[in-house]
N, C-alpha and C. Protein backbone atom coordinates (compact mmCIF):
# COMPACT_ATOMS: atom_id res chain seq x y z
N UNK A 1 35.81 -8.93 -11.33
CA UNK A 1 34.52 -9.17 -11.96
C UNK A 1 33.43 -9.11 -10.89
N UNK A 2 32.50 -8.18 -10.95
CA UNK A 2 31.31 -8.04 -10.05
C UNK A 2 30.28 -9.21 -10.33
N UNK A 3 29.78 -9.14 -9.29
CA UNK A 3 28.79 -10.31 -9.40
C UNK A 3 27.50 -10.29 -9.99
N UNK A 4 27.47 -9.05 -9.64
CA UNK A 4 25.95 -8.11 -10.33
C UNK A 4 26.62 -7.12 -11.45
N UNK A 5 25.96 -7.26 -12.58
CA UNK A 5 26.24 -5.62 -13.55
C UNK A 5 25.87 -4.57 -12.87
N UNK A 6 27.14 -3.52 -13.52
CA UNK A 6 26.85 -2.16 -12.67
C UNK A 6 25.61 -1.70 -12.98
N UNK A 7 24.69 -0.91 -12.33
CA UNK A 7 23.36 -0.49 -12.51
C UNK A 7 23.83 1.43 -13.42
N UNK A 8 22.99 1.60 -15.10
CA UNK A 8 23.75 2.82 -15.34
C UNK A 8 22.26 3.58 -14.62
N UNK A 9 21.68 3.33 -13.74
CA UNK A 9 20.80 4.76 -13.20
C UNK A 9 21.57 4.90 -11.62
N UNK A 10 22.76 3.94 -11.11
CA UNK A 10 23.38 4.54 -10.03
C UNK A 10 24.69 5.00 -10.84
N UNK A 11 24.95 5.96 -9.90
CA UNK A 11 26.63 6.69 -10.20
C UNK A 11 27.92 5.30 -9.38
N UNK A 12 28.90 5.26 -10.28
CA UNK A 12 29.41 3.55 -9.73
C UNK A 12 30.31 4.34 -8.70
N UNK A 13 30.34 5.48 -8.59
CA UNK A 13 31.45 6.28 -7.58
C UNK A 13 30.56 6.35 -6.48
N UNK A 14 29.64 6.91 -6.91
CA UNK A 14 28.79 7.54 -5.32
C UNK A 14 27.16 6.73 -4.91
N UNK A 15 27.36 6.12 -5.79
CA UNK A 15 26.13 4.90 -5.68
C UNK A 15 24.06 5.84 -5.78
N UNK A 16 24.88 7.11 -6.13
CA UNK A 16 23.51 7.85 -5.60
C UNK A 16 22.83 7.67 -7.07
N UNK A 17 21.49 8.23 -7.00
CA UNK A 17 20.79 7.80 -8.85
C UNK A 17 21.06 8.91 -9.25
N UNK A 18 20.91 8.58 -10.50
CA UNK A 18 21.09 9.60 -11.94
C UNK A 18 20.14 9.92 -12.50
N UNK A 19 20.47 11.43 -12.77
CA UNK A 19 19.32 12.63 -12.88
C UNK A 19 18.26 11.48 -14.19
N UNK A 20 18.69 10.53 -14.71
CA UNK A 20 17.45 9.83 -15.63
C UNK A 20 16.74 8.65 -14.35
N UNK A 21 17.06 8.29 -13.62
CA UNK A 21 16.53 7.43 -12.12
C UNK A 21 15.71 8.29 -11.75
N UNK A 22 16.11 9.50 -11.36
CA UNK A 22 15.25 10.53 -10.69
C UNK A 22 13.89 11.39 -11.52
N UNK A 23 14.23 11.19 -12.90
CA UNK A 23 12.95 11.58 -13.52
C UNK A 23 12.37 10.71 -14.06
N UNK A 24 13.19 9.09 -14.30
CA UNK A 24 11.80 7.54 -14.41
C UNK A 24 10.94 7.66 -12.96
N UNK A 25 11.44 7.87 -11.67
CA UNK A 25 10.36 8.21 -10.57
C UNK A 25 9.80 9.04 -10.33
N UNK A 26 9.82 9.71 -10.50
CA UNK A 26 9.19 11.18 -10.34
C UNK A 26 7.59 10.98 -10.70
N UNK A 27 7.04 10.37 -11.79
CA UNK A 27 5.88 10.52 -11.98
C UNK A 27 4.87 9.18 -10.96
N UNK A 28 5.95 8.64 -10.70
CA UNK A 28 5.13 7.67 -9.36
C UNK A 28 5.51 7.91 -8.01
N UNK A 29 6.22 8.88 -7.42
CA UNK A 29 6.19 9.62 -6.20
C UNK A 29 4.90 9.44 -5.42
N UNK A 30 4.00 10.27 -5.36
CA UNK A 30 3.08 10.76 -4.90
C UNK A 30 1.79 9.66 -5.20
N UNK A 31 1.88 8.42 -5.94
CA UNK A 31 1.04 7.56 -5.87
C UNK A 31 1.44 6.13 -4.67
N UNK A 32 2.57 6.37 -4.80
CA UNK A 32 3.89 5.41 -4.12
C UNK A 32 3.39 5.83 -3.01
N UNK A 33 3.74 6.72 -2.21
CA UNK A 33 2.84 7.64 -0.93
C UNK A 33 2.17 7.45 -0.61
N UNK A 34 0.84 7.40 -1.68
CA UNK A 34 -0.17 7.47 -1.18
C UNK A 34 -0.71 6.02 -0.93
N UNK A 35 -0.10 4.97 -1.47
CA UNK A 35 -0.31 3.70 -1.68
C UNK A 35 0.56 3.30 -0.24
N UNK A 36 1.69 3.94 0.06
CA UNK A 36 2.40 3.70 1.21
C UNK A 36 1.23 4.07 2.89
N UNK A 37 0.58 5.50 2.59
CA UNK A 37 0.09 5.41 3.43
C UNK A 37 -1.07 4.56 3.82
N UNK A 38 -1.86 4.58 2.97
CA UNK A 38 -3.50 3.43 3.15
C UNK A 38 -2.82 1.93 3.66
N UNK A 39 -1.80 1.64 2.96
CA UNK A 39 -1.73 0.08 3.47
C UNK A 39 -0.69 0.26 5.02
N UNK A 40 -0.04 1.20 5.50
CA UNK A 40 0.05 1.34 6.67
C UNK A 40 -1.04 1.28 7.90
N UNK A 41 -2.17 3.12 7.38
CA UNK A 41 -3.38 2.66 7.88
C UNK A 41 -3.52 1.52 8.41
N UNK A 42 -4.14 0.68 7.39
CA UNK A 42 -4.71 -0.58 7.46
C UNK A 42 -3.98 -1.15 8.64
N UNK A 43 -2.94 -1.76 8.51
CA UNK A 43 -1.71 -2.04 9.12
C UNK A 43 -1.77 -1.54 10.69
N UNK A 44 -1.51 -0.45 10.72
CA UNK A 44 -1.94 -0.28 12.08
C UNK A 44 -3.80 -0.02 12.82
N UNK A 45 -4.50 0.16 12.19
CA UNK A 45 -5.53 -0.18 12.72
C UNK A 45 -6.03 -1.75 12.91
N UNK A 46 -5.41 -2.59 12.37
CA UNK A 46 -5.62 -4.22 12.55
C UNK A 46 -4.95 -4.48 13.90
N UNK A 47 -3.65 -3.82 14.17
CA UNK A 47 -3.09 -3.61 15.52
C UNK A 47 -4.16 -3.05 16.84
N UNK A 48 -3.90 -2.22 16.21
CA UNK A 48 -4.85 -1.22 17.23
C UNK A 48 -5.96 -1.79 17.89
N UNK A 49 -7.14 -2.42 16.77
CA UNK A 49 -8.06 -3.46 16.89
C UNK A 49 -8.11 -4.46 17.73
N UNK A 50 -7.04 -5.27 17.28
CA UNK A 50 -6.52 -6.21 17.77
C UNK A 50 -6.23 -6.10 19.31
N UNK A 51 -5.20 -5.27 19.41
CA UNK A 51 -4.93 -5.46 21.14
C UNK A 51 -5.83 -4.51 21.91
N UNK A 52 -6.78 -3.75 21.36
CA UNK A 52 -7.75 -3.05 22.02
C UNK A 52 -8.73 -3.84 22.57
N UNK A 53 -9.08 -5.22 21.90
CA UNK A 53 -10.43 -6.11 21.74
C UNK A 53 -9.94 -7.17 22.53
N UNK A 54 -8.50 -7.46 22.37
CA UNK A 54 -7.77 -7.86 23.48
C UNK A 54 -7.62 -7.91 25.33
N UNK A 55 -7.54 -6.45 24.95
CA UNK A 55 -7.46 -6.32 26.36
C UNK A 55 -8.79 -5.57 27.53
N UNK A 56 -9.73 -6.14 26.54
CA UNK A 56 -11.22 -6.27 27.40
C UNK A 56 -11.47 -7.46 27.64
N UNK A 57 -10.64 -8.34 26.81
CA UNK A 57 -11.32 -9.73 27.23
C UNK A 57 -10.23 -10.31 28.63
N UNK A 58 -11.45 -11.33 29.26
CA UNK A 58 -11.20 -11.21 30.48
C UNK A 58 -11.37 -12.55 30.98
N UNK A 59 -10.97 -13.55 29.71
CA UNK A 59 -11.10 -14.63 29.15
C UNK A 59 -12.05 -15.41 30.39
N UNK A 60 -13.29 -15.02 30.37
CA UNK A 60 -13.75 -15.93 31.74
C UNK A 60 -14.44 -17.33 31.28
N UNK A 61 -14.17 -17.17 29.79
CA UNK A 61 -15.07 -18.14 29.01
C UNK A 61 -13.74 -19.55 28.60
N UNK A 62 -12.55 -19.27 29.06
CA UNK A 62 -12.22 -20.31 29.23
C UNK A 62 -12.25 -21.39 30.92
N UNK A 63 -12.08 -22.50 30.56
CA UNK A 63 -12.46 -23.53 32.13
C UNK A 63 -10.97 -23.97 32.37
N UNK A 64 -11.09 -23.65 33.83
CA UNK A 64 -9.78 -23.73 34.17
C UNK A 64 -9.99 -25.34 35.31
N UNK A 65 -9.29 -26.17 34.27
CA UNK A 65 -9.43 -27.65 35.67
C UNK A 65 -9.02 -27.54 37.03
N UNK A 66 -9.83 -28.22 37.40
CA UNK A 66 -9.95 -28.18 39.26
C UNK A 66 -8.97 -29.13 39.29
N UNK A 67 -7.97 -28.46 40.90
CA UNK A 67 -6.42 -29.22 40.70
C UNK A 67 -6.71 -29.60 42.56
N UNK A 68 -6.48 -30.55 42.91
CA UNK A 68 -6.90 -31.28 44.19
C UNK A 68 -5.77 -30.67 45.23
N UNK A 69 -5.59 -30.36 46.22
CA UNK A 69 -5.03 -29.93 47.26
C UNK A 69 -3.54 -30.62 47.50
N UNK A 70 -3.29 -31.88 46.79
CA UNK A 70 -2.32 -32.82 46.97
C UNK A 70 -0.89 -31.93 45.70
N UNK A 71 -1.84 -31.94 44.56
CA UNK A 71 -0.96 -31.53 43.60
C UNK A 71 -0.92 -29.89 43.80
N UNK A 72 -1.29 -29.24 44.12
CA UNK A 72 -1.09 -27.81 44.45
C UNK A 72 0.07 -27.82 45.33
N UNK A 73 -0.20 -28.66 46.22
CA UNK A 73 1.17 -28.29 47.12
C UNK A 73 2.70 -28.95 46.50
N UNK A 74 2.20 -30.27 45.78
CA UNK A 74 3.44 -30.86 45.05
C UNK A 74 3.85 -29.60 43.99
N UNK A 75 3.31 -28.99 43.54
CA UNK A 75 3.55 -27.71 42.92
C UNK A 75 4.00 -26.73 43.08
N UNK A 76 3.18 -26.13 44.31
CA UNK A 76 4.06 -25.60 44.86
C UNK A 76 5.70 -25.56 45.49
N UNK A 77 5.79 -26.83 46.12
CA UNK A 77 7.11 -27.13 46.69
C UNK A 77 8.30 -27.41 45.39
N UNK A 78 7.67 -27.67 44.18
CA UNK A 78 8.32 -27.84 42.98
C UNK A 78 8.92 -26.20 42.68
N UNK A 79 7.51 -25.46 42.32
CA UNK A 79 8.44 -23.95 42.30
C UNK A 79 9.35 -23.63 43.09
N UNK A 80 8.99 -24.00 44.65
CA UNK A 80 10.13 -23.03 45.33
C UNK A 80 11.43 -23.85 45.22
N UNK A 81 11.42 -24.89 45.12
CA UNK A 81 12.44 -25.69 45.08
C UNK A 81 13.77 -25.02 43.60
N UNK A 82 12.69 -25.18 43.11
CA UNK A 82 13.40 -24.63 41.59
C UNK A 82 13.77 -22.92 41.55
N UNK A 83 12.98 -22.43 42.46
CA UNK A 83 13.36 -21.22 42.66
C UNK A 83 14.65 -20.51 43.56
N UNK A 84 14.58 -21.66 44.53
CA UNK A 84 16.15 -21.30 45.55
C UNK A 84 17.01 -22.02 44.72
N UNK A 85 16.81 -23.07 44.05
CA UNK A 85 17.93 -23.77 42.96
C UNK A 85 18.52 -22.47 41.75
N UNK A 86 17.86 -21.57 41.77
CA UNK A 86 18.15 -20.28 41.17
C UNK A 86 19.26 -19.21 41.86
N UNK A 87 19.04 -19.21 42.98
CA UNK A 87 19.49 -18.38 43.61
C UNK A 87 20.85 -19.08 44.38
């Protein structure tokens, strides 16, 4: 017992559609397409946009806190520490 009913617009041998599958689509082909391409478009020009507008910014408009000479070096010695602990 299948879990799903067999579908009669696939062939249950070869799973491919049947010549009545192929002419219920047929008259939405070419709108399907065309509906496929515009919302791609879109799709990739929001990309495009996006990391184009991206990568001019040069974020100088964020503030980066002033870090005192004590903790830079505790920082430092933290990376390398953790870094030969790598190796």
């Amino acid at each position: 017992m299948a879990i799903f009913p067999q579908s009669k617009y696939h062939d249950p041998r070869t799973f491919k559609m049947t010549p009545a599958m192929i002419r219920a689509r047929k008259p939405f082909f070419w709108r399907n397409a065309a509906t496929f391409a515009v919302l791609s478009t879109i799709t990739v020009s929001v990309y495009f946009y996006t990391y184009s507008f991206l990568g001019q910014d040069t974020f100088d408009d964020v503030p980066i806190p002033p870090i005192s000479d004590a903790e830079l070096a505790k920082l430092k010695q933290e990376y390398e520490s953790s870094k030969q602990a790598k190796n």
